[in-house]
N, C-alpha and C. Protein backbone atom coordinates (compact mmCIF):
# COMPACT_ATOMS: atom_id res chain seq x y z
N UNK A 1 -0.70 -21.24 8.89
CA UNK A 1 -0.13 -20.08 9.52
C UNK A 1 -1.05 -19.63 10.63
N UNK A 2 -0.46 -19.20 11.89
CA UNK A 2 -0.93 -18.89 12.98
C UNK A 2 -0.61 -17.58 13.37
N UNK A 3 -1.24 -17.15 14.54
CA UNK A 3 -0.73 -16.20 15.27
C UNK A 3 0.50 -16.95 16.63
N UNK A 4 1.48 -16.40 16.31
CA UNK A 4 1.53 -17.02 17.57
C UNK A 4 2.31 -16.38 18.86
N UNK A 5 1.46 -16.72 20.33
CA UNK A 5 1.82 -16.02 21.55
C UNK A 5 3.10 -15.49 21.87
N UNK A 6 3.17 -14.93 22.49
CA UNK A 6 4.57 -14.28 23.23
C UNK A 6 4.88 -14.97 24.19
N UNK A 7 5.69 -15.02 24.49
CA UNK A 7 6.72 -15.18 23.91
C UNK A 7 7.28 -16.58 23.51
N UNK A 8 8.13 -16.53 22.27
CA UNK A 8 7.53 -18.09 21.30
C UNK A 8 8.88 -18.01 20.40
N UNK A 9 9.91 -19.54 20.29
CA UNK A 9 11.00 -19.48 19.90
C UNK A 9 10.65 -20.23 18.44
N UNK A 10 10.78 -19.16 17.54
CA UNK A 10 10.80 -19.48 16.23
C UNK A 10 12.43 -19.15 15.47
N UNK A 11 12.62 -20.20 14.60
CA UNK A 11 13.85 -19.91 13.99
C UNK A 11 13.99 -20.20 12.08
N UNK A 12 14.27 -19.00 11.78
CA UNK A 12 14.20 -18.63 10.21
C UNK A 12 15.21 -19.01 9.55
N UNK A 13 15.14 -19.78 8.50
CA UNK A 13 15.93 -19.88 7.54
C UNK A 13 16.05 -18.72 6.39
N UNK A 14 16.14 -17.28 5.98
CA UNK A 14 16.42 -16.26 5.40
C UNK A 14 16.39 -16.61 3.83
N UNK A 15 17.34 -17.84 3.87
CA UNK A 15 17.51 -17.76 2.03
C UNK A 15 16.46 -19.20 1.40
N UNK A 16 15.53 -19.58 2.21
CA UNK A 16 14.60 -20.55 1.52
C UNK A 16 13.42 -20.14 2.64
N UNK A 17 13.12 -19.36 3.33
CA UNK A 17 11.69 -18.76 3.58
C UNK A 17 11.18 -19.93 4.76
N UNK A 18 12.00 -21.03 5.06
CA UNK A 18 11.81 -22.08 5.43
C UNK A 18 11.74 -22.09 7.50
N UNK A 19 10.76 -22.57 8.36
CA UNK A 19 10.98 -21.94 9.57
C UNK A 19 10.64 -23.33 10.46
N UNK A 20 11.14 -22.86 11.24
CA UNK A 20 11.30 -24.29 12.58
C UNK A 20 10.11 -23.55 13.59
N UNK A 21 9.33 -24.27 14.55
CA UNK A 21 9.21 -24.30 15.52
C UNK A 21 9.09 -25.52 16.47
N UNK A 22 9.70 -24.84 17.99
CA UNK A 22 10.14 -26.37 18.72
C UNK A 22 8.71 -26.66 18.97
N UNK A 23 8.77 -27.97 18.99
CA UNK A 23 7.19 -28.82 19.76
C UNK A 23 6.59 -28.67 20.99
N UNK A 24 7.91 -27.94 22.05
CA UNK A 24 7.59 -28.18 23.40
C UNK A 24 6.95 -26.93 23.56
N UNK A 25 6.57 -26.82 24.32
CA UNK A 25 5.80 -24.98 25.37
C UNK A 25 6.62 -23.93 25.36
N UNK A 26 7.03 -23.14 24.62
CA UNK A 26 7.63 -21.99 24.98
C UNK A 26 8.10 -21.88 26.76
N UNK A 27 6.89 -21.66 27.50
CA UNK A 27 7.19 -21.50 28.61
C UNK A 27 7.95 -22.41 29.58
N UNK A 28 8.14 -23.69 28.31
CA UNK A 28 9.13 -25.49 29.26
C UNK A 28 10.21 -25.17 28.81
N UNK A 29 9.89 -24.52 27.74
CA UNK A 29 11.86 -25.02 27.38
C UNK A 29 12.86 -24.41 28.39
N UNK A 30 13.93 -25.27 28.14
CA UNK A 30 15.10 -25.00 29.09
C UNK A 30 15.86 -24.74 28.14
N UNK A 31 16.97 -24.35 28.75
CA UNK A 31 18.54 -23.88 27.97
C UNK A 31 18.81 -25.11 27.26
N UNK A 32 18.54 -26.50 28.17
CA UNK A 32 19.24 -27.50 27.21
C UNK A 32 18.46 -28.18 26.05
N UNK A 33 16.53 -27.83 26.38
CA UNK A 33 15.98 -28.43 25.04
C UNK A 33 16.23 -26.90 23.82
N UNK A 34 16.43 -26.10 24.26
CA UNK A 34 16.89 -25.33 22.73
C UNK A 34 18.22 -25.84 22.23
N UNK A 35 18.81 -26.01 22.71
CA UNK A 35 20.40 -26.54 22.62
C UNK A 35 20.30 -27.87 21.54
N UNK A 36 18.87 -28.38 22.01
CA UNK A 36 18.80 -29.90 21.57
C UNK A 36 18.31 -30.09 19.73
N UNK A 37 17.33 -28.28 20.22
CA UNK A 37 16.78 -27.99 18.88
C UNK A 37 17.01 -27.10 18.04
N UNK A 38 18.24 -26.34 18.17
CA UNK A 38 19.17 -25.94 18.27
C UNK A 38 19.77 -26.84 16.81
N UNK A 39 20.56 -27.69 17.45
CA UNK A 39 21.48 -29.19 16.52
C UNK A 39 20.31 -29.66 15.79
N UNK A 40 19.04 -29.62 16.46
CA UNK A 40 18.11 -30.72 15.33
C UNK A 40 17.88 -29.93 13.96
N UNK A 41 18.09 -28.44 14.07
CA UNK A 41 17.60 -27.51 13.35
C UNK A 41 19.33 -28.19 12.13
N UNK A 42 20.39 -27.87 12.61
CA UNK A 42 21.25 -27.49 12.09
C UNK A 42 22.01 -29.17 11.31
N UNK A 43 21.16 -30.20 11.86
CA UNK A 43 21.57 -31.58 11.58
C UNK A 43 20.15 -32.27 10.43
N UNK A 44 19.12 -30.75 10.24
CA UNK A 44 18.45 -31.15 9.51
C UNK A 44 17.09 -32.17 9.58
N UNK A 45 16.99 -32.30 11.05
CA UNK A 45 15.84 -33.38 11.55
C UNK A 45 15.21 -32.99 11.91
N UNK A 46 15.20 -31.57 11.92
CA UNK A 46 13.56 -31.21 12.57
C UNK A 46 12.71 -30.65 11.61
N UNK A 47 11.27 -30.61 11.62
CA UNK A 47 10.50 -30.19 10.57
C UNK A 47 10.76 -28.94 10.21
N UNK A 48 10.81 -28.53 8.80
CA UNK A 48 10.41 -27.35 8.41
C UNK A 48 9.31 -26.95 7.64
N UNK A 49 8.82 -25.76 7.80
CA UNK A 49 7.33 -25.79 7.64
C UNK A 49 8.14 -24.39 6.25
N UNK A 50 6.54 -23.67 5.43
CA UNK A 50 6.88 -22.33 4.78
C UNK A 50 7.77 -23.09 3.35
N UNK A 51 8.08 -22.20 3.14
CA UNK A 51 9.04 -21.87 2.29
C UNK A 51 8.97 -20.68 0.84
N UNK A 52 9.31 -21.33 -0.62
CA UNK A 52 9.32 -19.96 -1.50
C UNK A 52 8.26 -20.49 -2.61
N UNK A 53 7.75 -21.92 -2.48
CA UNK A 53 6.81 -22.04 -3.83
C UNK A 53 5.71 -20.82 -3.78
N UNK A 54 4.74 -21.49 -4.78
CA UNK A 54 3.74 -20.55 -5.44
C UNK A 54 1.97 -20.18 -4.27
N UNK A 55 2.14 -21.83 -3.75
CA UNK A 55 1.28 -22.11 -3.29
C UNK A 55 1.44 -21.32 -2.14
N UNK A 56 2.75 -21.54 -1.13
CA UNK A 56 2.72 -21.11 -0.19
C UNK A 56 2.77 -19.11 0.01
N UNK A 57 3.56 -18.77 -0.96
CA UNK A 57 3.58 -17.28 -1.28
C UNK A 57 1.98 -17.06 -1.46
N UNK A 58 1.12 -17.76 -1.90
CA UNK A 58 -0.49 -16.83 -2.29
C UNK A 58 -1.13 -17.23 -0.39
N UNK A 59 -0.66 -18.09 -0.09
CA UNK A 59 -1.28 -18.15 1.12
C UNK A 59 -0.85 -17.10 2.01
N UNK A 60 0.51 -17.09 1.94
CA UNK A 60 1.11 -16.24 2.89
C UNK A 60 0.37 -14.47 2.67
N UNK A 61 0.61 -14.46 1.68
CA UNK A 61 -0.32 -12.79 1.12
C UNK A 61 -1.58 -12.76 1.67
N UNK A 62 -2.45 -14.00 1.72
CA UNK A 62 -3.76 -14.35 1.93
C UNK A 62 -4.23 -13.92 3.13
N UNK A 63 -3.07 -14.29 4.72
CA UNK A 63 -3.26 -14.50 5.61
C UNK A 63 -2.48 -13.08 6.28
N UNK A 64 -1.79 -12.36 5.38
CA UNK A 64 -1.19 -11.27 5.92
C UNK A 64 -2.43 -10.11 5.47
N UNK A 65 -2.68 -10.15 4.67
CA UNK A 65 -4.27 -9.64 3.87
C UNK A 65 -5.38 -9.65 5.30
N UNK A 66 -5.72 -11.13 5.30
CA UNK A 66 -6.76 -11.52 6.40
C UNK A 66 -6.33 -11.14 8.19
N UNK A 67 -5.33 -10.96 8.54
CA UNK A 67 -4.48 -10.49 9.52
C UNK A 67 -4.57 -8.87 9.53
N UNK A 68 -4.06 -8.26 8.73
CA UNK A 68 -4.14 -6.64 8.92
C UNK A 68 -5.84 -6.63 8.58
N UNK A 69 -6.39 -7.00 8.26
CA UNK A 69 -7.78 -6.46 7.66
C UNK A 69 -8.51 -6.50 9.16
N UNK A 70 -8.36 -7.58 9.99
CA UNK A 70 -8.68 -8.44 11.45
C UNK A 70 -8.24 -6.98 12.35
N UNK A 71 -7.30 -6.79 12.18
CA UNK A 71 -6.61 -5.65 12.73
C UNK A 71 -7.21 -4.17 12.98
N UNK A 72 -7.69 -3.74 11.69
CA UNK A 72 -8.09 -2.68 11.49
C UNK A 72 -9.34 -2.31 11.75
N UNK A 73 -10.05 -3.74 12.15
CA UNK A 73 -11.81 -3.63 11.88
C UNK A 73 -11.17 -3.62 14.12
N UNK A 74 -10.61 -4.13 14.51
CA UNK A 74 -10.48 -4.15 15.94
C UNK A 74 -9.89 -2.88 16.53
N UNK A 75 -8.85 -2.02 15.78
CA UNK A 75 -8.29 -1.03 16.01
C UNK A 75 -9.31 0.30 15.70
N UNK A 76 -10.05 0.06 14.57
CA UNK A 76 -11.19 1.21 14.78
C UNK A 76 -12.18 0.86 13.52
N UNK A 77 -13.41 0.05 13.93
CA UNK A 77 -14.01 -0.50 13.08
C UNK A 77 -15.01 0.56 12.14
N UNK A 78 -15.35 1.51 12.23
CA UNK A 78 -15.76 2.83 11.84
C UNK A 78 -15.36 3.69 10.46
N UNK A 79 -13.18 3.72 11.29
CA UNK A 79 -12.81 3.86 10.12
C UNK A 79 -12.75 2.69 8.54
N UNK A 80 -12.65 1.80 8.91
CA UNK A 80 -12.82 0.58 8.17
C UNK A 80 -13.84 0.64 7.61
N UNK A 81 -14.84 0.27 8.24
CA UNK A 81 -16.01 0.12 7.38
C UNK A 81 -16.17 1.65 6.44
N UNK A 82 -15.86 3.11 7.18
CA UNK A 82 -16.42 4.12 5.66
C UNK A 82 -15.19 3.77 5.09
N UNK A 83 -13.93 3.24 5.15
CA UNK A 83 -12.81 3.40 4.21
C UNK A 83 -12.98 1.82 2.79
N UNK A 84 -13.79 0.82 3.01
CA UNK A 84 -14.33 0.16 2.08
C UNK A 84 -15.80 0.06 2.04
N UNK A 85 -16.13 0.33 2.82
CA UNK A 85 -18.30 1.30 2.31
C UNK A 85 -18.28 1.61 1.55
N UNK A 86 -17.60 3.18 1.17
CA UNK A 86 -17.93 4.11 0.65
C UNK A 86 -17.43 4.32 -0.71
N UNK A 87 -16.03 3.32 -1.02
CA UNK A 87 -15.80 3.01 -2.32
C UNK A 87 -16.81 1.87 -2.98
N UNK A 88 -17.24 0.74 -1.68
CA UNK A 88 -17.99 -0.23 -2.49
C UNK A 88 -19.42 0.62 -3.27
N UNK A 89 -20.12 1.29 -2.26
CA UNK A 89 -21.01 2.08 -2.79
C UNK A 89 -21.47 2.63 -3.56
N UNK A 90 -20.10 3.85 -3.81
CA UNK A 90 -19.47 3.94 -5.51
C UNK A 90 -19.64 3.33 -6.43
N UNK A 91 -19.06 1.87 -6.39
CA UNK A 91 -19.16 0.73 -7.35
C UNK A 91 -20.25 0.42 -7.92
N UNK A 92 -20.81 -0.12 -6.84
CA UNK A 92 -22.49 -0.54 -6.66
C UNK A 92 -22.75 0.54 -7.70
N UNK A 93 -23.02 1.83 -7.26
CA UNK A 93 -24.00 3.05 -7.91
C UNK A 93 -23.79 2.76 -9.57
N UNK A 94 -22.58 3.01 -10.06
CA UNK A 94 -21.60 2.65 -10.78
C UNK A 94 -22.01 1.69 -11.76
N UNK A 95 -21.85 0.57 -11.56
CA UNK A 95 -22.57 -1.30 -11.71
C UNK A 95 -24.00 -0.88 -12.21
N UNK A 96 -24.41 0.05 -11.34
CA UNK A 96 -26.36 -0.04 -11.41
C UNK A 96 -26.77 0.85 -12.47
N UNK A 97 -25.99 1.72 -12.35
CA UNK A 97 -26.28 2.48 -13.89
C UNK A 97 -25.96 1.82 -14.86
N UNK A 98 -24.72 1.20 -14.84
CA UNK A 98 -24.19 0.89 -16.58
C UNK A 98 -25.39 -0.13 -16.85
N UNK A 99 -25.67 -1.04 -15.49
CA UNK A 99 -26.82 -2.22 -16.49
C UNK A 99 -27.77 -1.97 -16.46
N UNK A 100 -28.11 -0.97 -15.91
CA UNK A 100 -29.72 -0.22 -15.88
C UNK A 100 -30.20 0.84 -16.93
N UNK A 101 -29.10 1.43 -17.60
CA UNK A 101 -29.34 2.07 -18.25
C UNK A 101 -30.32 2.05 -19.50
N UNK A 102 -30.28 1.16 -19.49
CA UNK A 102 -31.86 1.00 -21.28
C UNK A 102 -32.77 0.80 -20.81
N UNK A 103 -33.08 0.20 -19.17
CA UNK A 103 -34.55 0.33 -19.13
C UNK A 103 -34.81 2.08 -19.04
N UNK A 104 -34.54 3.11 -18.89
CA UNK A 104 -34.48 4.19 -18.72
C UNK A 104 -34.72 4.65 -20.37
N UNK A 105 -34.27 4.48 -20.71
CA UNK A 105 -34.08 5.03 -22.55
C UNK A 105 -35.64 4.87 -22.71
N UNK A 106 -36.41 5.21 -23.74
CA UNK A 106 -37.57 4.96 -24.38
C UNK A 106 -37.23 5.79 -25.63
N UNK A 107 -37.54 4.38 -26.74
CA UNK A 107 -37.91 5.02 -28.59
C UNK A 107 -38.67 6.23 -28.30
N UNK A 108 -38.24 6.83 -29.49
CA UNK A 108 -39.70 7.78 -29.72
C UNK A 108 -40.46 7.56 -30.44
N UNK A 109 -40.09 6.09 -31.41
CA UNK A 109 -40.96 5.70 -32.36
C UNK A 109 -42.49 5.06 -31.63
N UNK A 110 -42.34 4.57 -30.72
CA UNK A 110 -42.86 3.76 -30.15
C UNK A 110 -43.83 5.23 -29.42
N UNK A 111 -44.06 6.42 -29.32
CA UNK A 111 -44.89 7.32 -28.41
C UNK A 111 -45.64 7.69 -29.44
N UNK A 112 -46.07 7.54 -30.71
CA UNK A 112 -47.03 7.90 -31.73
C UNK A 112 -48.38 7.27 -31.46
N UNK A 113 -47.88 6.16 -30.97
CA UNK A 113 -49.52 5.53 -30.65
C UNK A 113 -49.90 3.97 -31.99
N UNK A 114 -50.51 2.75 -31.22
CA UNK A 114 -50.56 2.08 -32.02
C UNK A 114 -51.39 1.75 -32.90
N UNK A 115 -50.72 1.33 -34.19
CA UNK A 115 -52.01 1.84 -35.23
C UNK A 115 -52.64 2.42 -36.38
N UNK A 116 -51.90 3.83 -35.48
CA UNK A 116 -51.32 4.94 -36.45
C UNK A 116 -50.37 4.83 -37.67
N UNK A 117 -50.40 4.96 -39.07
CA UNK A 117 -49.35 4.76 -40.40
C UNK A 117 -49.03 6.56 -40.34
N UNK A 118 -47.87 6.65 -40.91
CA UNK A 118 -47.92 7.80 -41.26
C UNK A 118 -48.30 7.85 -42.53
N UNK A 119 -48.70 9.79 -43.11
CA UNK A 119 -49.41 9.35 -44.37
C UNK A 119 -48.02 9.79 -44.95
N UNK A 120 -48.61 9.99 -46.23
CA UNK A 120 -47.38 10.22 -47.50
C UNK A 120 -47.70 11.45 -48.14
């Protein structure tokens, strides 16, 4: 999956997710090579790329994921970064306590001093 330029003749199949694009330049085609690809589309000979499996649905999420994320860090990288900073941060803090926590603890058995029995 690409980005792809403007202006650019793509054609969707709706009920199998399934999509054509012609080979030639956007900017070559003529009336009569769409015409041509057009019939190739509809006679079944031209490639189709996409569709509805498993594989292609996690990619597609993947790259719409990696696409808006691309987006947002270019549209205002500031807000982005404090809008996943500042939760990762959180986390982190979060993370560092729960496994840090026992070096912090100290017995009290252990502050009597070594050596020492108690008496009876």
């Amino acid at each position: 999956m690409t980005v792809l330029p403007l202006p650019h003749l793509l054609v969707v199949n709706s009920t199998t997710n399934h999509h054509h694009i012609p080979e030639d330049d956007p900017s070559q085609l003529t009336p009569e090579a769409i015409t041509i690809f057009l019939e190739q589309i509809h006679n079944q000979s031209a490639p189709a790329y996409g569709g509805n499996t498993w594989l292609v649905r996690v990619y597609r999420t993947y790259f719409e994921a990696r696409t808006s994320l691309a987006e947002m860090w270019l549209g205002n990288p500031v807000l982005t970064a404090v809008l996943f900073g500042l939760p990762m941060g959180f986390l982190s803090l979060i993370c560092y306590s729960i496994c840090c926590a026992d070096i912090m603890d100290a017995d009290e058995e252990d502050e009597g001093g070594i050596g020492k029995e108690k008496s009876e």
